[in-house]
N, C-alpha and C. Protein backbone atom coordinates (compact mmCIF):
# COMPACT_ATOMS: atom_id res chain seq x y z
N UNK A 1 -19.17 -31.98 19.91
CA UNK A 1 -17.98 -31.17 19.76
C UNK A 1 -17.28 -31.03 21.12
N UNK A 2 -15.81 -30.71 20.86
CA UNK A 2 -15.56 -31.41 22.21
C UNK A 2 -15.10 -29.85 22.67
N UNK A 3 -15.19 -29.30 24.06
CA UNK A 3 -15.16 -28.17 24.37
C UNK A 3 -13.83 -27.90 25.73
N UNK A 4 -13.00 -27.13 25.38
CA UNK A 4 -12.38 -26.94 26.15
C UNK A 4 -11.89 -25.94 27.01
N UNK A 5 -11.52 -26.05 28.49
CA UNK A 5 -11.70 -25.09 29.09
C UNK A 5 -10.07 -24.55 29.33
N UNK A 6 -9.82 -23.27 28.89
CA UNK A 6 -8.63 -22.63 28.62
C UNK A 6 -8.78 -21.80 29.13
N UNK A 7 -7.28 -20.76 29.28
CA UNK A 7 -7.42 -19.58 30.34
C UNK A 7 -7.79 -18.86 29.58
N UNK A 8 -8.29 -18.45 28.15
CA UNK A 8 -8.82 -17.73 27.87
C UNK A 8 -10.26 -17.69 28.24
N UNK A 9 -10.79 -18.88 28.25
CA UNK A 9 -11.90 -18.99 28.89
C UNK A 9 -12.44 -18.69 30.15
N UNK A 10 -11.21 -19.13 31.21
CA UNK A 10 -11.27 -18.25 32.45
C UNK A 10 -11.38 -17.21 32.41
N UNK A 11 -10.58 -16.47 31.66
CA UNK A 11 -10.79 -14.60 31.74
C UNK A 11 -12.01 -14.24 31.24
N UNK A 12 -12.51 -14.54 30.31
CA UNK A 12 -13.67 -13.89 30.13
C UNK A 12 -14.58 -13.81 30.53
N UNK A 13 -14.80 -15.12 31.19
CA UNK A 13 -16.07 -15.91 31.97
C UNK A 13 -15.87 -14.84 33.71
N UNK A 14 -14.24 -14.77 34.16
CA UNK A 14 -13.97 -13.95 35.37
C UNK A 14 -14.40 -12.45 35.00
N UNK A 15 -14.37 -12.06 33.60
CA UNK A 15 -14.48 -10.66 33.34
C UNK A 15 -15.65 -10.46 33.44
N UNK A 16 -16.69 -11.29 32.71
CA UNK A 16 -18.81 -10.91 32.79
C UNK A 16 -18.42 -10.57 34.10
N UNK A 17 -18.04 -12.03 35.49
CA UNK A 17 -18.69 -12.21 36.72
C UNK A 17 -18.08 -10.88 37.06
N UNK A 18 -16.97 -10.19 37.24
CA UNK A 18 -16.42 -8.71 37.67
C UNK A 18 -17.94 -7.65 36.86
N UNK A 19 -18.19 -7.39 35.81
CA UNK A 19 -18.78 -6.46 35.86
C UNK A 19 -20.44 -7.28 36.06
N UNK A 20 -20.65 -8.25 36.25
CA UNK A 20 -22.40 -8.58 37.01
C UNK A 20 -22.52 -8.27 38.55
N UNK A 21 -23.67 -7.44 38.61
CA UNK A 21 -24.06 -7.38 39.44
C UNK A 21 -24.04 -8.06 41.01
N UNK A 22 -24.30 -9.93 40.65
CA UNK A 22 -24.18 -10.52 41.46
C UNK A 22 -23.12 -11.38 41.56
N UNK A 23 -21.45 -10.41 40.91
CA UNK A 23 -20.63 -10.94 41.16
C UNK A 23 -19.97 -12.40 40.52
N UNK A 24 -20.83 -12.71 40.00
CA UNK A 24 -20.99 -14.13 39.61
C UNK A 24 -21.61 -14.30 38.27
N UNK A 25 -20.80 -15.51 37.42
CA UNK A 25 -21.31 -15.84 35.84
C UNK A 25 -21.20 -17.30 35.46
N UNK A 26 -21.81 -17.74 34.74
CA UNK A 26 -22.16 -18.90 34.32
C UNK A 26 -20.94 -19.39 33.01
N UNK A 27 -21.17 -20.25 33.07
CA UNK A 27 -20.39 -20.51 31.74
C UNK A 27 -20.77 -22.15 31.15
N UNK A 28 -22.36 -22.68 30.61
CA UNK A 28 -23.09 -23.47 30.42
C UNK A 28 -21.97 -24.56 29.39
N UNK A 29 -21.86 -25.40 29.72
CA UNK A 29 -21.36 -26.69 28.58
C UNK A 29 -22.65 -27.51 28.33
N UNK A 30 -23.72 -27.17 29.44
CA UNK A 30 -25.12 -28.62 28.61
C UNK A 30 -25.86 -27.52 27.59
N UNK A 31 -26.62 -28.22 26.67
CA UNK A 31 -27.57 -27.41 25.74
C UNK A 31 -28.03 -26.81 25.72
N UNK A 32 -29.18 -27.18 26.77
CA UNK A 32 -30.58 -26.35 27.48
C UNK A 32 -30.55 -26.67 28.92
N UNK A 33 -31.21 -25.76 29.43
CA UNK A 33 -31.87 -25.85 30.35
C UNK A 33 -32.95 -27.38 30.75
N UNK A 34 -33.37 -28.37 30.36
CA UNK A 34 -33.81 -29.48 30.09
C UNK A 34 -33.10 -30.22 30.28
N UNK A 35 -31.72 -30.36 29.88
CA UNK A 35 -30.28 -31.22 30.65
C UNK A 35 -30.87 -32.05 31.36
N UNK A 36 -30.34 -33.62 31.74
CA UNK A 36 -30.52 -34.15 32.65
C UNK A 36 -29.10 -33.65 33.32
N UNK A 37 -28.42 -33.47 33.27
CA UNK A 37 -26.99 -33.06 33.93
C UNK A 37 -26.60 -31.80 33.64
N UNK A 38 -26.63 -30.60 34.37
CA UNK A 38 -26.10 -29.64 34.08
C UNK A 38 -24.26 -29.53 34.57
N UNK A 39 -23.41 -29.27 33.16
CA UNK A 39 -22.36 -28.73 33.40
C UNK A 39 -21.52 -27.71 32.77
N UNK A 40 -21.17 -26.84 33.83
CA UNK A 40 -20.77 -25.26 33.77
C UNK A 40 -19.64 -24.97 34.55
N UNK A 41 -19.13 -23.88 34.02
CA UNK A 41 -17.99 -23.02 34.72
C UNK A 41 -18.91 -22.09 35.68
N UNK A 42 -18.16 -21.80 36.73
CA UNK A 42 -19.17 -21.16 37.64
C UNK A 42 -18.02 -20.04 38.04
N UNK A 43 -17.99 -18.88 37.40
CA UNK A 43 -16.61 -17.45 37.95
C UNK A 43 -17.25 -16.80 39.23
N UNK A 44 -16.68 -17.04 40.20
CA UNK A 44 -17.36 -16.35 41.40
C UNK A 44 -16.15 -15.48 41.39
N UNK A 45 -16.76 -13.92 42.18
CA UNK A 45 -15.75 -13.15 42.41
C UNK A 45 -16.14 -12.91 43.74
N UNK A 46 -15.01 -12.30 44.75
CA UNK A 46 -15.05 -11.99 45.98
C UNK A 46 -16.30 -11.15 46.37
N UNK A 47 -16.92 -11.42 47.37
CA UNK A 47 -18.09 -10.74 47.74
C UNK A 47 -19.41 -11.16 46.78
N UNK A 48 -19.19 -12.22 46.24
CA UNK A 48 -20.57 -13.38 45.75
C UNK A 48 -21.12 -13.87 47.17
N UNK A 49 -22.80 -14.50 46.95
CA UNK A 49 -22.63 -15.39 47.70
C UNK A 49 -23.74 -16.20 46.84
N UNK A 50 -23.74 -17.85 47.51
CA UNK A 50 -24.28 -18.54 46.66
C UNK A 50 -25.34 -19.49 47.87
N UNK A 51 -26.52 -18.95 48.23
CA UNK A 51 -27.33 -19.07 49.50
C UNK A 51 -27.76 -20.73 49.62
N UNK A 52 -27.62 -20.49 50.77
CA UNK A 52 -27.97 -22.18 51.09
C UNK A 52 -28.91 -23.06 50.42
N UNK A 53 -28.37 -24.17 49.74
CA UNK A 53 -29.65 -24.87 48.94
C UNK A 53 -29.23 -26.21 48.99
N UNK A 54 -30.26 -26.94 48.53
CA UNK A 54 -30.13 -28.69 48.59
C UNK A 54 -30.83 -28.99 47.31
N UNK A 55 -30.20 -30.42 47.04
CA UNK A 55 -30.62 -30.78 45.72
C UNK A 55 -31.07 -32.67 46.35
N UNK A 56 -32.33 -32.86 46.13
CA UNK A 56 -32.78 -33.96 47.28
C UNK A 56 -32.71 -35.50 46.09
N UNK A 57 -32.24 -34.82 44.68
CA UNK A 57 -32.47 -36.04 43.63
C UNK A 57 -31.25 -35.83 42.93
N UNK A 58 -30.00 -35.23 43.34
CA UNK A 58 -28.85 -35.60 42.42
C UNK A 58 -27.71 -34.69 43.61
N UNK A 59 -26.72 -35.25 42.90
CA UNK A 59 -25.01 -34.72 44.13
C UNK A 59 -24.71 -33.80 43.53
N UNK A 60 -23.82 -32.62 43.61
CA UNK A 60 -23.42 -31.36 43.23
C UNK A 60 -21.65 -31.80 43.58
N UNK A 61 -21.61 -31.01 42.65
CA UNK A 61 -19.70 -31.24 42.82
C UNK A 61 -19.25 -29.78 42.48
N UNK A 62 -17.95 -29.47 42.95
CA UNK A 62 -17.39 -28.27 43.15
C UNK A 62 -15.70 -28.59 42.66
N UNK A 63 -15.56 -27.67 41.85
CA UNK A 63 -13.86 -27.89 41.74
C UNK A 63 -13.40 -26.48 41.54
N UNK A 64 -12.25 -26.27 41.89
CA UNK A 64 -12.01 -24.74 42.04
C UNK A 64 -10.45 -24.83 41.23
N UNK A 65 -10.63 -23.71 39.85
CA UNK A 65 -9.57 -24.09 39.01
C UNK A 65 -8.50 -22.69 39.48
N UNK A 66 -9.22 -21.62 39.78
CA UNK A 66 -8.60 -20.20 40.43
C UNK A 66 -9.49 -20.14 42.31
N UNK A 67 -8.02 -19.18 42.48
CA UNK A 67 -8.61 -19.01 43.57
C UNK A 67 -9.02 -19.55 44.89
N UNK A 68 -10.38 -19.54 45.83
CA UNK A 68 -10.75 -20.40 46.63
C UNK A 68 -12.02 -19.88 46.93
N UNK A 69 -12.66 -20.95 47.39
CA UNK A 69 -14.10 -21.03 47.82
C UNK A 69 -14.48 -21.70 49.51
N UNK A 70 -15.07 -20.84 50.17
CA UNK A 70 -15.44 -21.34 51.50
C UNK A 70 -16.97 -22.00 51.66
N UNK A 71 -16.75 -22.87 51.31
CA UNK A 71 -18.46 -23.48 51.78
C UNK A 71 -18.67 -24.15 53.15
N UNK A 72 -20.38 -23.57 53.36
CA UNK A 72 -20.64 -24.19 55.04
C UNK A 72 -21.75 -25.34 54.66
N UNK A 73 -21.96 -26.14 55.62
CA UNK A 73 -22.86 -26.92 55.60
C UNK A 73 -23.88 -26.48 56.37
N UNK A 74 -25.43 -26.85 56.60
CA UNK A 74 -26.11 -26.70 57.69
C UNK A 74 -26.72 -27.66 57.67
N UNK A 75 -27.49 -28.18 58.72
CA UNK A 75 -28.47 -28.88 59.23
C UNK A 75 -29.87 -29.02 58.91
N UNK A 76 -30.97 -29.07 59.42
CA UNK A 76 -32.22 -28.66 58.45
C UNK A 76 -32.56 -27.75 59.82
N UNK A 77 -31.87 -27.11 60.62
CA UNK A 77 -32.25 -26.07 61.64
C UNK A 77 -31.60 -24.82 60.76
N UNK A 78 -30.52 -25.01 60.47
CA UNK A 78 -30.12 -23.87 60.15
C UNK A 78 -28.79 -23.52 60.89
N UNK A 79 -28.45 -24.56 61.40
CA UNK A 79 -27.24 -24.31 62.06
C UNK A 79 -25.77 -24.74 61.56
N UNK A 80 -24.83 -23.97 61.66
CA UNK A 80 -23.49 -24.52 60.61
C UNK A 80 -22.88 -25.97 61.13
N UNK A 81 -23.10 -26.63 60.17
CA UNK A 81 -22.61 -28.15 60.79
C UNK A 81 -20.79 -28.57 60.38
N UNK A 82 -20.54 -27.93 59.27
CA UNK A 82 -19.35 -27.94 59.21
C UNK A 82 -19.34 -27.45 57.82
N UNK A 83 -17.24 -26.98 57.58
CA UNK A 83 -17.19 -25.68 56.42
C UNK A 83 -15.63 -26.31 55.95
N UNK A 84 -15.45 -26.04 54.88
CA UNK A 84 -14.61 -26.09 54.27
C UNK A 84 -13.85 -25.14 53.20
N UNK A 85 -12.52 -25.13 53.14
CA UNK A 85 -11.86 -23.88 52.35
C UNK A 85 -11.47 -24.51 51.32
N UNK A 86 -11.92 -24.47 50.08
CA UNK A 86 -11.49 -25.42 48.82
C UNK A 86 -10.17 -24.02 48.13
N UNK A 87 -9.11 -24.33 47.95
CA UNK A 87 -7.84 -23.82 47.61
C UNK A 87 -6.68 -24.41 47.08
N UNK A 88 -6.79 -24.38 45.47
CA UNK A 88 -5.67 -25.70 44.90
C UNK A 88 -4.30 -25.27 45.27
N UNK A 89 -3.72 -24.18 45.61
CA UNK A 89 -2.60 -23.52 46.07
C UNK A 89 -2.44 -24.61 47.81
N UNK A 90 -3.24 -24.90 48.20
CA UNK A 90 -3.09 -25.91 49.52
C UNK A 90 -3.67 -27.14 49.31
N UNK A 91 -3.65 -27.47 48.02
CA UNK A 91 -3.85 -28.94 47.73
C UNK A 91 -5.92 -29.68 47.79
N UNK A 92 -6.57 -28.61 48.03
CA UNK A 92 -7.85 -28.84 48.46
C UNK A 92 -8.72 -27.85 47.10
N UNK A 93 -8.73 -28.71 46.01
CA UNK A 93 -9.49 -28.91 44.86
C UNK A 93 -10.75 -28.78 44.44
N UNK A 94 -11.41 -30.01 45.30
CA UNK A 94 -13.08 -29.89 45.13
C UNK A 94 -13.68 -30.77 46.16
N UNK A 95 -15.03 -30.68 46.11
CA UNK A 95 -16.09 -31.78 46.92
C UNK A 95 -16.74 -32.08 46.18
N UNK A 96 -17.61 -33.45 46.65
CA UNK A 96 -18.45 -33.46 45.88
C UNK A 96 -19.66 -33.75 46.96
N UNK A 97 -20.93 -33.10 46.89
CA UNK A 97 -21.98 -33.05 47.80
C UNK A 97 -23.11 -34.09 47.52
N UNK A 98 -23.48 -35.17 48.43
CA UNK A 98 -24.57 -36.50 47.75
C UNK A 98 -25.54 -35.53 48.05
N UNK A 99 -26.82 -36.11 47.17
CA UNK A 99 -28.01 -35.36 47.23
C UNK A 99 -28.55 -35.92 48.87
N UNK A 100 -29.17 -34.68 49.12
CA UNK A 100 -29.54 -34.51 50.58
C UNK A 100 -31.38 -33.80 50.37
């Protein structure tokens, strides 16, 4: 079934992440959890954060349909290696991250 993502869908999915706790809500398009590919709406609201992690057997991609998102990179010290402001209002959409 083919599923589509509408602004009604934005709002609601932005409304959970406003009243959760951690700011932040899911919005699952794979089945289960078992997925070889997980894909989701991800509503971050201001004052989320989403803590440093690596995925060493698949790439992560980011697209930002509201809003903007600041992601940093680090090193395996822990040090910021470089950051980016994803903001479709300035033309800067998404990344996509190779597994590391």
């Amino acid at each position: 079934m083919m599923k589509l993502i509408t602004e009604e869908l934005l709002d609601t999915v932005t409304s959970q992440a406003k009243e959760n706790s951690r700011l932040r809500m899911n919005y699952n398009f794979h089945a289960s959890m078992d997925a070889p590919i997980h894909r989701l709406l991800n509503a971050l609201e201001p004052g989320t954060y989403l803590p440093p992690h690596r995925h060493t057997d698949k790439e992560e991609t980011y697209l930002v349909l509201r809003g903007s998102l600041l992601a940093f990179f680090y090193d395996d010290a822990g040090n910021v290696t470089d950051k980016v402001c994803l903001n479709p209002s300035e033309g800067k959409y998404g990344l996509e991250i190779p597994s590391n």
